[in-house]
N, C-alpha and C. Protein backbone atom coordinates (compact mmCIF):
# COMPACT_ATOMS: atom_id res chain seq x y z
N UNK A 1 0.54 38.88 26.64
CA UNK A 1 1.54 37.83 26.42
C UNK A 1 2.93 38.39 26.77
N UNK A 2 3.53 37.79 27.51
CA UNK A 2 5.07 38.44 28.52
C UNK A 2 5.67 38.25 26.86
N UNK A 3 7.34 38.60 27.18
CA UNK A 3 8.10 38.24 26.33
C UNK A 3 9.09 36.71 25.88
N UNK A 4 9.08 35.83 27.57
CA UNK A 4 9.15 34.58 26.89
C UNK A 4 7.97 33.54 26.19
N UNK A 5 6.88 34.38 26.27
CA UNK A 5 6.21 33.21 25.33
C UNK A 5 5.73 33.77 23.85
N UNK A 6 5.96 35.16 23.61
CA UNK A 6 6.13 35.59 22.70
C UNK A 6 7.60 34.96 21.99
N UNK A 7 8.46 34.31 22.44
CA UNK A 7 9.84 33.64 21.86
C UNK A 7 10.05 32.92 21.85
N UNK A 8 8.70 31.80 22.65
CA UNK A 8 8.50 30.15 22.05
C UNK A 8 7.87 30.35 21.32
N UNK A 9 6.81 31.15 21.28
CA UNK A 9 5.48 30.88 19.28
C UNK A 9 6.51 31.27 18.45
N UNK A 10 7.43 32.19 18.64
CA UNK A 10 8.51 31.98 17.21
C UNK A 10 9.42 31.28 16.98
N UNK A 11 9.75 30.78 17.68
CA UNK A 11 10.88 29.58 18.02
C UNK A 11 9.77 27.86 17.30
N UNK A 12 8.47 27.93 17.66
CA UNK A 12 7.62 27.16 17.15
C UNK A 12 7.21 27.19 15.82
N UNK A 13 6.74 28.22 15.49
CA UNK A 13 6.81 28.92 14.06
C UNK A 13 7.90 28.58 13.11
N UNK A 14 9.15 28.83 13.84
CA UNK A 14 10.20 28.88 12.73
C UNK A 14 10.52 27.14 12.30
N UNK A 15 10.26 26.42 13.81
CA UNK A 15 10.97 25.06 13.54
C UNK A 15 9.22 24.22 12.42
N UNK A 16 8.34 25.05 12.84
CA UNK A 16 7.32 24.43 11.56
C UNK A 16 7.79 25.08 10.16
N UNK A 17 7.98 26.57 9.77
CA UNK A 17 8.36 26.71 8.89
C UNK A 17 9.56 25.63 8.15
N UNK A 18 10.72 25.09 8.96
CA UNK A 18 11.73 24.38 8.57
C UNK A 18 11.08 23.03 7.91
N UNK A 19 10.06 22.87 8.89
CA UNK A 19 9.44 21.52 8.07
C UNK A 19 8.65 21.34 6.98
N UNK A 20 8.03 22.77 7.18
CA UNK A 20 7.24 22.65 5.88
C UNK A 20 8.00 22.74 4.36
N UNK A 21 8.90 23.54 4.78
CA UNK A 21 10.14 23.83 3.61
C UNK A 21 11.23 22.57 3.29
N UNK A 22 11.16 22.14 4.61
CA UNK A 22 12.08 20.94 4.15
C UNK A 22 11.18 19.56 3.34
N UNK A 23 10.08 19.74 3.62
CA UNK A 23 8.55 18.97 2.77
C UNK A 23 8.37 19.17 1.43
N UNK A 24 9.08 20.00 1.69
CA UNK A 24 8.72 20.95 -0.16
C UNK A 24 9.97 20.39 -1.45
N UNK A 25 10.92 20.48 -0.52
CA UNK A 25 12.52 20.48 -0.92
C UNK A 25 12.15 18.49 -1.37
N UNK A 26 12.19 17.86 -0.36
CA UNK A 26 12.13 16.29 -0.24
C UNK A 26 10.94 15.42 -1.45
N UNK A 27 9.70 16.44 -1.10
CA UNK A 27 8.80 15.64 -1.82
C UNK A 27 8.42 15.70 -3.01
N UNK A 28 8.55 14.47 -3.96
CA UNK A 28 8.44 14.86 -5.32
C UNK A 28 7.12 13.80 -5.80
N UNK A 29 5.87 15.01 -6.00
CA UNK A 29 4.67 14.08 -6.60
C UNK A 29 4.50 13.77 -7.50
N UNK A 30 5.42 14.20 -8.63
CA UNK A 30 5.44 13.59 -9.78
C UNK A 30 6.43 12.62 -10.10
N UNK A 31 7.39 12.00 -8.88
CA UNK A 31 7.75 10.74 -8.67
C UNK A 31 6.60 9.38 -8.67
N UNK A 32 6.44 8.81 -9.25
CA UNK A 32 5.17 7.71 -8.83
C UNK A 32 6.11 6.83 -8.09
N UNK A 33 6.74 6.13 -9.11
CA UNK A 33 7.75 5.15 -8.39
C UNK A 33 8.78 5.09 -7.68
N UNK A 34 9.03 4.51 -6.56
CA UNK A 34 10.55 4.88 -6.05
C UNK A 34 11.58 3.88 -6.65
N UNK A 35 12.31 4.47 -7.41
CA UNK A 35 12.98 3.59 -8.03
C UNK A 35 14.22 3.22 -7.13
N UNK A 36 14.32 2.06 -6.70
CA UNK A 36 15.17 0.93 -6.44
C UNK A 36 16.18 -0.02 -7.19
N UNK A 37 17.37 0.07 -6.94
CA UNK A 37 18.16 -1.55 -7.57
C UNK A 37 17.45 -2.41 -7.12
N UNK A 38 17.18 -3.63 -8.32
CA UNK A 38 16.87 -4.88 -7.47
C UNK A 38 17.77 -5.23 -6.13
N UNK A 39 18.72 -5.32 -6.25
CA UNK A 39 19.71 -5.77 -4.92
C UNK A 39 19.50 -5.34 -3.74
N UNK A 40 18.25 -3.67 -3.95
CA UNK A 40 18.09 -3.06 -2.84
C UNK A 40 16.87 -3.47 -2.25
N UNK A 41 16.27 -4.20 -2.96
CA UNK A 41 14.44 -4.62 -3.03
C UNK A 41 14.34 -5.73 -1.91
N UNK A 42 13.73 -5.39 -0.65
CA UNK A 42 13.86 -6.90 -0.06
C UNK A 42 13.38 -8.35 -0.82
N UNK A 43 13.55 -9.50 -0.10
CA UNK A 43 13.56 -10.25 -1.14
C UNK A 43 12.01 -10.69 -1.76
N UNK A 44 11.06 -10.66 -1.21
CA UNK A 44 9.20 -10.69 -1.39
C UNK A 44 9.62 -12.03 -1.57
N UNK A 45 8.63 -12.95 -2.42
CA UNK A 45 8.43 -14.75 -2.98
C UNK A 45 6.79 -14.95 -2.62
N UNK A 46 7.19 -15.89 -2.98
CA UNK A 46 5.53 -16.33 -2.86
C UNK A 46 4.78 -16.78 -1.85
N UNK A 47 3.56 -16.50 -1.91
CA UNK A 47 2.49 -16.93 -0.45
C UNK A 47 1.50 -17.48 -1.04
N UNK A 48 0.96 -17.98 0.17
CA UNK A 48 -0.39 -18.44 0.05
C UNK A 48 -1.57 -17.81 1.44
N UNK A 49 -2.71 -17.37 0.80
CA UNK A 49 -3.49 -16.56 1.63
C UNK A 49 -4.82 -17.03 1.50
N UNK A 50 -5.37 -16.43 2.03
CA UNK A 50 -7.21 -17.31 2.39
C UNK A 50 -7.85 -16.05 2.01
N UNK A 51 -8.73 -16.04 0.80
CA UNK A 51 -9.47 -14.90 0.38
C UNK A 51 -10.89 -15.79 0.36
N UNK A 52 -12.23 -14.66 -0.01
CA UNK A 52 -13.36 -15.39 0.26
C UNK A 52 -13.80 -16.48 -0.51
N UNK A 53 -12.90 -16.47 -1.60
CA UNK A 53 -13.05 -17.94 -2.71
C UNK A 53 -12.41 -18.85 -2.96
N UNK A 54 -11.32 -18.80 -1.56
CA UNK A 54 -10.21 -19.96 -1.16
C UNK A 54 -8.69 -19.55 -1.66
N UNK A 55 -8.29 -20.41 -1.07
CA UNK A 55 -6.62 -19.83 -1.05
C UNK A 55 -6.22 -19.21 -2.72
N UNK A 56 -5.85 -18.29 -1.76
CA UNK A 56 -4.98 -17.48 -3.34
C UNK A 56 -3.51 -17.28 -2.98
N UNK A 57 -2.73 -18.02 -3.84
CA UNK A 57 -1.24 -18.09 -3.46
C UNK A 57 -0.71 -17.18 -5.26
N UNK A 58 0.62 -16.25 -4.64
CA UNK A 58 0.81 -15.46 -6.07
C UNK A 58 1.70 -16.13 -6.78
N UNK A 59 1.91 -17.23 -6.40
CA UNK A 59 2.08 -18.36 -8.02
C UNK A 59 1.43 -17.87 -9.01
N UNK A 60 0.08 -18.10 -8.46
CA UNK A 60 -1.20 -18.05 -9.26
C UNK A 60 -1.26 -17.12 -10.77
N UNK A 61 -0.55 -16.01 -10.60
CA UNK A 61 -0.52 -14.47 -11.04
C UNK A 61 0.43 -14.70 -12.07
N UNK A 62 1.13 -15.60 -12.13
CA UNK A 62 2.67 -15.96 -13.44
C UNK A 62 1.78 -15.41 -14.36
N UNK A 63 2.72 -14.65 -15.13
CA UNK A 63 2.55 -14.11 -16.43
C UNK A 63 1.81 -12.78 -16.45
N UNK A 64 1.47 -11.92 -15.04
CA UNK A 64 0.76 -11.28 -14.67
C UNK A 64 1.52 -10.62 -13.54
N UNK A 65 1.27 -9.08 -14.25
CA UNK A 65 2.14 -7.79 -13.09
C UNK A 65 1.30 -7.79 -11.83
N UNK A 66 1.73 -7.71 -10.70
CA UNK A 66 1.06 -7.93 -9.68
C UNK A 66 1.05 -6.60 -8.87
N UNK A 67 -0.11 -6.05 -8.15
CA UNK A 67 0.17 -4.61 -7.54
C UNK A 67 0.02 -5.28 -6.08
N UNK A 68 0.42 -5.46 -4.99
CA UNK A 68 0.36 -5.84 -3.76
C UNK A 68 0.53 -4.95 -2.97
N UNK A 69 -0.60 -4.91 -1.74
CA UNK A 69 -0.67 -3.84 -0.78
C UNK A 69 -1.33 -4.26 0.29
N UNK A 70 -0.39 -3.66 1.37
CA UNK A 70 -0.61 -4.63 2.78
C UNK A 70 -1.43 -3.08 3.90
N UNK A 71 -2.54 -3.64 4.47
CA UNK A 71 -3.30 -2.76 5.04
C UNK A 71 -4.68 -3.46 5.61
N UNK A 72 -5.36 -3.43 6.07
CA UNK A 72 -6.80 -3.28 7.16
C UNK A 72 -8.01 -2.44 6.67
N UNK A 73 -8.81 -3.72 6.78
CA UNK A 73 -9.95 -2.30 6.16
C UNK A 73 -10.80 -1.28 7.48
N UNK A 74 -10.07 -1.37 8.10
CA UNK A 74 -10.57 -0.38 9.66
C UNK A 74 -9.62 0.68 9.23
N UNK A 75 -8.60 0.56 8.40
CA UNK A 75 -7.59 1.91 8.03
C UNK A 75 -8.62 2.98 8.13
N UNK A 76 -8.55 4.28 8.76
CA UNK A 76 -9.51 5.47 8.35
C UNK A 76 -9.08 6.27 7.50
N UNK A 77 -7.76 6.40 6.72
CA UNK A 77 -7.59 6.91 5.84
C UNK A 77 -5.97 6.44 4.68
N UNK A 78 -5.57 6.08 5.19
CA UNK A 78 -4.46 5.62 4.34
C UNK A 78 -4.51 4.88 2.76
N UNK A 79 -5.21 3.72 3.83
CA UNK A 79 -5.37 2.64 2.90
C UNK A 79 -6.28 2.83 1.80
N UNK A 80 -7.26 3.44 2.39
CA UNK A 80 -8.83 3.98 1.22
C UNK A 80 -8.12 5.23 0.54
N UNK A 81 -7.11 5.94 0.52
CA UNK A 81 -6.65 7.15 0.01
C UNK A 81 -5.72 6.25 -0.92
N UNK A 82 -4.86 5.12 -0.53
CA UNK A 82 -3.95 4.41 -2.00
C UNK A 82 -4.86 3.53 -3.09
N UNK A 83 -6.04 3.05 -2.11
CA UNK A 83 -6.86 2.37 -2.63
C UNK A 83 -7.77 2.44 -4.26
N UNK A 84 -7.96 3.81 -3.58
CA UNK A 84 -8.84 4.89 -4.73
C UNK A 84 -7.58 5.07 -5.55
N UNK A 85 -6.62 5.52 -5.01
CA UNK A 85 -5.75 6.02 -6.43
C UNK A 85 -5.46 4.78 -7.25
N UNK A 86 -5.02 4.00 -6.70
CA UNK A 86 -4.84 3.06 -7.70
C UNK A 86 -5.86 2.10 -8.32
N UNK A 87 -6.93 1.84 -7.66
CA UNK A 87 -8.29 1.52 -8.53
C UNK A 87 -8.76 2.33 -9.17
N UNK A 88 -8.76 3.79 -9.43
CA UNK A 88 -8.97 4.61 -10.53
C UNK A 88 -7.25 4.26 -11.53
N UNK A 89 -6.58 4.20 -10.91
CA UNK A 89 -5.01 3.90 -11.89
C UNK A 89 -5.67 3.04 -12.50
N UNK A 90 -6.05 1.99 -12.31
CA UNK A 90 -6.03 0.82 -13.19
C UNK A 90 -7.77 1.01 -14.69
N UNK A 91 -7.94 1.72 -13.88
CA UNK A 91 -9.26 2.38 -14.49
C UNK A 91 -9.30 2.71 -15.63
N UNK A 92 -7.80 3.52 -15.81
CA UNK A 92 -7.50 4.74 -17.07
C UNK A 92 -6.58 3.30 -18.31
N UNK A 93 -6.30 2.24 -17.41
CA UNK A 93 -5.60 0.86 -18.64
C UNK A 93 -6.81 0.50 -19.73
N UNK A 94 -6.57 0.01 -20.67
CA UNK A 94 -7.73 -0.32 -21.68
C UNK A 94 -8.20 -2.16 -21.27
N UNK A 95 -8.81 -2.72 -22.14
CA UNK A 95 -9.05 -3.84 -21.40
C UNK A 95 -7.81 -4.95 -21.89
N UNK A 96 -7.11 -4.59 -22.68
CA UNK A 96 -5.86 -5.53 -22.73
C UNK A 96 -4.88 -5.28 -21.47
N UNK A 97 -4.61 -4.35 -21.36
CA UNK A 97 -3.76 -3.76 -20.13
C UNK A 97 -4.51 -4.34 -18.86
N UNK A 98 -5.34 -4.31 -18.55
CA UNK A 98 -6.05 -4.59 -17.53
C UNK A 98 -6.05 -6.44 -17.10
N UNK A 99 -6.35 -6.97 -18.20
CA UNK A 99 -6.13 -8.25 -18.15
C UNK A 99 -4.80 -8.64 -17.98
N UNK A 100 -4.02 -7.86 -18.09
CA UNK A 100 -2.28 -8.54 -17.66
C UNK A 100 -1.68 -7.68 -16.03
N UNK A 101 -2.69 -7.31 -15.55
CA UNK A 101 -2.64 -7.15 -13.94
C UNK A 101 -3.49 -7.51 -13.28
N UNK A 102 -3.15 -7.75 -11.99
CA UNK A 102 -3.99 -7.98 -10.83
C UNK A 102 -3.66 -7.03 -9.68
N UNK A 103 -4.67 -7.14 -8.58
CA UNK A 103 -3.96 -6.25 -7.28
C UNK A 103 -4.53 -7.19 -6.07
N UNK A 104 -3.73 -7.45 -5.12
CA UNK A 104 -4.06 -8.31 -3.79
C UNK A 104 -3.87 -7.29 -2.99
N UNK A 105 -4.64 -7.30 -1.81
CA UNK A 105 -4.72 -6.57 -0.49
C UNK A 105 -4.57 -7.36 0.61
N UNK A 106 -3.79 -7.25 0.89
CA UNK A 106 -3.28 -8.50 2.41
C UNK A 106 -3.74 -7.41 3.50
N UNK A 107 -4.61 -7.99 3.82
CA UNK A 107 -5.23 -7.78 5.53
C UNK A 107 -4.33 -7.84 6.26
N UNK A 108 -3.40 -6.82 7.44
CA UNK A 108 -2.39 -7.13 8.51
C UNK A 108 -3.43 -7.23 9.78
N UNK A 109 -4.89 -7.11 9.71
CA UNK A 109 -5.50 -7.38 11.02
C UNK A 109 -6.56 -8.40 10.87
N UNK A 110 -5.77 -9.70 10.72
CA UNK A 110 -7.13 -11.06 10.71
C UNK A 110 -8.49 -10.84 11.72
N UNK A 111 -7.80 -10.34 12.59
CA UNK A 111 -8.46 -10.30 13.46
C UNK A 111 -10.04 -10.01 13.92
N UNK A 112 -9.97 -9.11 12.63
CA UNK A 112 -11.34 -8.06 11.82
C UNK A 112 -11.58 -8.48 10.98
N UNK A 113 -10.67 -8.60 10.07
CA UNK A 113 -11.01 -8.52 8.47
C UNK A 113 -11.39 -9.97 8.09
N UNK A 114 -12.15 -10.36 8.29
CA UNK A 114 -12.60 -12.14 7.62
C UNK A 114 -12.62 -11.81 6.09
N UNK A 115 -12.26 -13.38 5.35
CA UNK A 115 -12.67 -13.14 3.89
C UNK A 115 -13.49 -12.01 3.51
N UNK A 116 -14.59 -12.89 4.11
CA UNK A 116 -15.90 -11.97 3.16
C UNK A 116 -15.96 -10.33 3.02
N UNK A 117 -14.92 -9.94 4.41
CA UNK A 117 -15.67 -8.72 4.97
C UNK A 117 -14.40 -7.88 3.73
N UNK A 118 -13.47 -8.55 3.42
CA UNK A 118 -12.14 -8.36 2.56
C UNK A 118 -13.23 -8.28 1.28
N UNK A 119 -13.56 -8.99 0.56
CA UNK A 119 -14.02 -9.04 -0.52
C UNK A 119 -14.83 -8.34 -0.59
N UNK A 120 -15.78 -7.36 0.01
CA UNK A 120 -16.94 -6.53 0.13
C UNK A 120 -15.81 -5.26 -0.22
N UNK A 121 -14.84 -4.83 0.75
CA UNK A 121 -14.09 -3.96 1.00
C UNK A 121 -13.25 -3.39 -0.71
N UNK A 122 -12.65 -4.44 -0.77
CA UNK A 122 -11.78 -4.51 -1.77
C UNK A 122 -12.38 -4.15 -3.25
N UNK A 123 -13.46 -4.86 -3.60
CA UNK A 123 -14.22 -4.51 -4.97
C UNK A 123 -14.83 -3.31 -4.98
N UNK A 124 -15.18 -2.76 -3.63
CA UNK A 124 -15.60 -0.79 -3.60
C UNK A 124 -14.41 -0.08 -4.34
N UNK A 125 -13.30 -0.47 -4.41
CA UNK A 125 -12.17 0.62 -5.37
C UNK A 125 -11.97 -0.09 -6.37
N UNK A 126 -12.18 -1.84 -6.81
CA UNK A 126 -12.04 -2.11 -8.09
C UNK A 126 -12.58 -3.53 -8.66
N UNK A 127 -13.19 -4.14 -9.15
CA UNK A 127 -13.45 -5.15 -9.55
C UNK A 127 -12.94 -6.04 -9.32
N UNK A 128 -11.35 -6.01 -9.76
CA UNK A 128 -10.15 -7.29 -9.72
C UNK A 128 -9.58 -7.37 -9.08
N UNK A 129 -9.78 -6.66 -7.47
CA UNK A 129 -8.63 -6.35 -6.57
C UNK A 129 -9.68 -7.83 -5.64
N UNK A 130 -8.50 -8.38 -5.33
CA UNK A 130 -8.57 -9.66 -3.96
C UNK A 130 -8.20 -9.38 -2.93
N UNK A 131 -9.00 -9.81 -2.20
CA UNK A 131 -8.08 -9.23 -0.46
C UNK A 131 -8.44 -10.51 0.07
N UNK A 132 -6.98 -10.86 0.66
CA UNK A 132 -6.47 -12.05 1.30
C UNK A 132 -5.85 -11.88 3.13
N UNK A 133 -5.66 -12.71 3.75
CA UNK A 133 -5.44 -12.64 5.19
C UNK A 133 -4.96 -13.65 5.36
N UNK A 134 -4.31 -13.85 6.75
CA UNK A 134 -4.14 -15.45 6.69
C UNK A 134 -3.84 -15.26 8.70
N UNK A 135 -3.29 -16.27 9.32
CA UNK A 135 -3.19 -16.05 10.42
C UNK A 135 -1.71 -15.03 11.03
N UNK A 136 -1.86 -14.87 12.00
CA UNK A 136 -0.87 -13.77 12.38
C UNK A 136 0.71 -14.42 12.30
N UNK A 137 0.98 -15.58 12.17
CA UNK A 137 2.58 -16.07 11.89
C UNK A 137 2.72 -15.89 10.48
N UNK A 138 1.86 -16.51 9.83
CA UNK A 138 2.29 -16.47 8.26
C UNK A 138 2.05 -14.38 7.75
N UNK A 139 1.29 -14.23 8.29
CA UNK A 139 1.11 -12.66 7.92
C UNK A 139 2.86 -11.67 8.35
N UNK A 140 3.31 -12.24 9.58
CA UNK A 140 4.59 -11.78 10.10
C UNK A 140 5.70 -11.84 8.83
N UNK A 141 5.72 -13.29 8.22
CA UNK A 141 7.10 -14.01 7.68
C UNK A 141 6.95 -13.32 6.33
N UNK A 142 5.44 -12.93 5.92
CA UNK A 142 5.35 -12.55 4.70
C UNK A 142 5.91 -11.21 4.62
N UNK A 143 5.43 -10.25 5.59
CA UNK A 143 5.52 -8.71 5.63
C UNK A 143 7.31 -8.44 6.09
N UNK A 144 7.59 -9.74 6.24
CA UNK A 144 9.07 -9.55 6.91
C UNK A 144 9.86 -9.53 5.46
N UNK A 145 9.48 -10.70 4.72
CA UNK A 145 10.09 -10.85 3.15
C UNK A 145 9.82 -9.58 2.38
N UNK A 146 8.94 -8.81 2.45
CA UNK A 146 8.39 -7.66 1.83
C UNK A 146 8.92 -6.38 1.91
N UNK A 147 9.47 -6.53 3.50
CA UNK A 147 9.85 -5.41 3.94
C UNK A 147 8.97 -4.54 4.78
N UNK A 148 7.68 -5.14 5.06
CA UNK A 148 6.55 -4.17 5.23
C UNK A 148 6.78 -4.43 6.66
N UNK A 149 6.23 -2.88 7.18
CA UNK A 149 6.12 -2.44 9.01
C UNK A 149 4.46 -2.47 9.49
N UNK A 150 4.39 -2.98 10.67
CA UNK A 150 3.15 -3.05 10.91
C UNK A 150 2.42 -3.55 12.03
N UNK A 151 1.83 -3.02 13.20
CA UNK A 151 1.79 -2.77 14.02
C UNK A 151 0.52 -2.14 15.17
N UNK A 152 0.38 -2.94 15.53
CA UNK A 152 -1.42 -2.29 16.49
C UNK A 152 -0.53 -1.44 17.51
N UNK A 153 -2.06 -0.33 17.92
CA UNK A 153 -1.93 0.87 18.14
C UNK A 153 -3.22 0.97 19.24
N UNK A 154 -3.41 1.13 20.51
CA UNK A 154 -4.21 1.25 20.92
C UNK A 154 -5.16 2.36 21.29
N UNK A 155 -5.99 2.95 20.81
CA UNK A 155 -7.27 3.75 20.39
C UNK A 155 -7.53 4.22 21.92
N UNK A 156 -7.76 5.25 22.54
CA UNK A 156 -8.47 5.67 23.50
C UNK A 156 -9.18 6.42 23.21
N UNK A 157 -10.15 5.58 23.14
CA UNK A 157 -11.95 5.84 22.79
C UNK A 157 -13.04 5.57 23.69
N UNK A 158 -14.11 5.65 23.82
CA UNK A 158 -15.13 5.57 24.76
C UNK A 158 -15.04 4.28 24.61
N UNK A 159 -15.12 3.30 22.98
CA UNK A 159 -15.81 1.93 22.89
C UNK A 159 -13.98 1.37 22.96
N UNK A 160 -13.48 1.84 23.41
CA UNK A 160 -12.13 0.91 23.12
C UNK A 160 -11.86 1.12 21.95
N UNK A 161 -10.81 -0.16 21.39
CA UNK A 161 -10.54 -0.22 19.47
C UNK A 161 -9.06 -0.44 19.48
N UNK A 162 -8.27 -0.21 18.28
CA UNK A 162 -7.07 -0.39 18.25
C UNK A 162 -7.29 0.41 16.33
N UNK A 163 -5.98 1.08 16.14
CA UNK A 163 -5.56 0.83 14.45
C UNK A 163 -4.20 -0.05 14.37
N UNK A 164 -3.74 0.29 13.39
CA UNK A 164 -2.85 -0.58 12.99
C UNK A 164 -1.58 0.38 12.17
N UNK A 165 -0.54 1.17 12.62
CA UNK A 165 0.13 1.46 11.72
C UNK A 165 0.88 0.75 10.66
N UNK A 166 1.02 0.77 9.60
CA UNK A 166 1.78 0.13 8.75
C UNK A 166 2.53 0.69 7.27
N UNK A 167 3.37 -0.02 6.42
CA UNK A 167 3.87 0.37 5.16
C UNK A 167 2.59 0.50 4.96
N UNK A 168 2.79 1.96 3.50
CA UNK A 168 1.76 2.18 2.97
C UNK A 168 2.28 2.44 1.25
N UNK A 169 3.41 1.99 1.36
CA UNK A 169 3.42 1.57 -0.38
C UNK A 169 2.82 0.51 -1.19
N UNK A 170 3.12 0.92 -2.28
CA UNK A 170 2.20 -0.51 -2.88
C UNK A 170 3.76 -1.15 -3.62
N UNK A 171 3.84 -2.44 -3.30
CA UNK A 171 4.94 -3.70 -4.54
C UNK A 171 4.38 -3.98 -5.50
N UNK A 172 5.20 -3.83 -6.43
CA UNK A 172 5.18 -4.36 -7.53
C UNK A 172 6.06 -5.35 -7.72
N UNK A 173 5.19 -6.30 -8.71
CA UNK A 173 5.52 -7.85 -8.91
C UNK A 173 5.80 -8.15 -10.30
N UNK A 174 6.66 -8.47 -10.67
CA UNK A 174 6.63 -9.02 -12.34
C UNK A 174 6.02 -10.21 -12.46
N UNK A 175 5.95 -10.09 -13.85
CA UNK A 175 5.09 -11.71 -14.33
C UNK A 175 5.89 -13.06 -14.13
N UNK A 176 7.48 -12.63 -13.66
CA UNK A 176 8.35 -13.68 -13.37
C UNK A 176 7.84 -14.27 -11.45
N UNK A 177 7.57 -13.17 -10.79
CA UNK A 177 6.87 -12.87 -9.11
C UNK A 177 7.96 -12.59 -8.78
N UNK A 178 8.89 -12.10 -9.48
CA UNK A 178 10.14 -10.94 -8.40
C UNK A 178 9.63 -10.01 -8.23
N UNK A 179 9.94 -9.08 -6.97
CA UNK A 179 9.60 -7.52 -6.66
C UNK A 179 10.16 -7.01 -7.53
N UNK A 180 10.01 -5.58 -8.14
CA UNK A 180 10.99 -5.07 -9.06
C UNK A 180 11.04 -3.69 -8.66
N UNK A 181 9.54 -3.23 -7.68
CA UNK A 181 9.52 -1.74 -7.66
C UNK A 181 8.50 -1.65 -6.56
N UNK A 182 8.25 0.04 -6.22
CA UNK A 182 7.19 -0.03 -5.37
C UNK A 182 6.60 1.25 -5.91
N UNK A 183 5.51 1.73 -5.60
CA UNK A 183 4.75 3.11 -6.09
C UNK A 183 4.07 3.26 -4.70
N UNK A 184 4.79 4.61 -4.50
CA UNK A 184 4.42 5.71 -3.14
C UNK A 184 2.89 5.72 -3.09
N UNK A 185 2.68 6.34 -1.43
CA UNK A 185 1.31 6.19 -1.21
C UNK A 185 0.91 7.58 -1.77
N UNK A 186 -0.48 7.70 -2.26
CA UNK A 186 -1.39 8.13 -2.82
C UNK A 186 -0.54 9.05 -3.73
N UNK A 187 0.19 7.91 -4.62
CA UNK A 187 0.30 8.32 -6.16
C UNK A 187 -0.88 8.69 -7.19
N UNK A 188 -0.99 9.78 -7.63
CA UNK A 188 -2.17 10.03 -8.25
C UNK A 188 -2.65 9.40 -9.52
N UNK A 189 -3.93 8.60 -9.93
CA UNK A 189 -4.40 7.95 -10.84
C UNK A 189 -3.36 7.60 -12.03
N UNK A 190 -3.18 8.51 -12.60
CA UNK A 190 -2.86 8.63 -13.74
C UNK A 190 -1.12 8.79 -14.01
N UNK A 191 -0.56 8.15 -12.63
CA UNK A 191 1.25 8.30 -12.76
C UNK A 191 1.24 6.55 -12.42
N UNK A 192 -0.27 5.82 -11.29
CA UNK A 192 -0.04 4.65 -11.12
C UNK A 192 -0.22 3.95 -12.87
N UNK A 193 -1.47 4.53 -13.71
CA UNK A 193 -1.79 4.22 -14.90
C UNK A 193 0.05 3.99 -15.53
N UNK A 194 0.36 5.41 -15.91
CA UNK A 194 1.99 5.39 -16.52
C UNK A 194 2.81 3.99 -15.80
N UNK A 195 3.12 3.86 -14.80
CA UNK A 195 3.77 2.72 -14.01
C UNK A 195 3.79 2.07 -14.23
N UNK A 196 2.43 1.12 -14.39
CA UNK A 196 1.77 -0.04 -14.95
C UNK A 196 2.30 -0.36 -16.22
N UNK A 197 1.99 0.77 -17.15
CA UNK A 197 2.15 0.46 -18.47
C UNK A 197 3.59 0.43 -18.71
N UNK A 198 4.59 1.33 -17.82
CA UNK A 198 6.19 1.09 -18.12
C UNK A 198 6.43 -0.49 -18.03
N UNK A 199 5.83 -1.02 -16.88
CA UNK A 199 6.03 -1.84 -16.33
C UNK A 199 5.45 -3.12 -17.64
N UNK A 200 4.67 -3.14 -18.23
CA UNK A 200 4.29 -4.16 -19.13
C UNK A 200 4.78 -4.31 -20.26
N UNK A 201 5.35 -2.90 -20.67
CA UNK A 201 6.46 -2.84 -21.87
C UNK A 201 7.76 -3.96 -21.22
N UNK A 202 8.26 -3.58 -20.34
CA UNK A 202 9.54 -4.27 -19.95
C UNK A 202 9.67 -6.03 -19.81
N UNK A 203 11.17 -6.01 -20.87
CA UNK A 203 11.05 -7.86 -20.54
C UNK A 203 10.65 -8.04 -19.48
């Protein structure tokens, strides 16, 4: 190995070291929530979506904390990594706690995800979780109110394909259906559990 490429692997080295350190410095896992001013919260409101047992609009949910999370069940790892954490989160609530939440999964790829194939998907991480879709305009206006990013990606694969990058936080909804908060992706079980429960104490 000459001597200029012995002085890019360290020049490579050092600018990974910077990142890994600057990863270290930035990320805090015992943050669950990112706490936000409301004023800073885009504005969310209400929808109406097509799940496998007919429209579910989050009217519906009044009086009921809402966990909302926008994703594809072709995700290969994102979505099934927030999924699990927070269907075990809701796991560790007792059954009073449990009955004063819900969680919706908005499909960003109709395209795939039909009702049914949503409802198969969705009850593998939790009982009470709904997964809803709707067509690609109303899916836009919603994720736009939300704040959520999201976006096909084309796959070069033998069979073709596409993913879908997107937000991978989860919203939180009060029992009023204002946003109030969001909880980072793959918050671990038991900080989404704490969240929840801050969250049900509060007018």
């Amino acid at each position: 190995m000459n001597r200029m490429s012995q002085r890019l692997l360290l020049v490579i080295a050092g600018l990974l070291a910077a990142l890994v350190l600057g990863l270290a410095v930035f990320w805090s896992p015992e943050m669950a929530e990112r706490p936000l001013p409301r004023a800073a919260l885009p504005a969310g409101g209400d929808f109406t979506l097509q799940s496998a047992n007919g429209p579910v609009s989050l009217k519906d949910y009044r009086g009921k904390l809402v966990l909302l999370y926008f994703g594809y069940t072709y995700c290969p790892d994102v979505c099934p990594t927030s999924l699990a954490a927070t269907g075990a989160g809701l796991k560790l609530l007792n059954a009073e706690e449990q009955g004063r939440v819900a969680m919706i999964f908005v499909s960003v790829d109709p395209e795939r995800d039909t009702p049914a194939r949503l409802k198969e998907y969705v009850e593998f991480f939790h009982p009470n979780m709904v997964g809803v879709t709707g067509s690609p305009e109303s899916l836009a206006e919603i994720a736009r109110r939300y704040g959520v990013f999201y976006a096909r990606q084309k796959v070069e694969t033998a069979g073709g394909g596409y993913v879908v990058d997107h937000t991978s936080d989860t919203y939180v909804i009060a029992a009023d259906g204002q946003l109030v908060g969001k909880i980072a992706h793959a918050t671990p079980p038991d900080q989404v559990a704490a969240e929840i429960r801050k969250r049900l104490t509060q007018p």
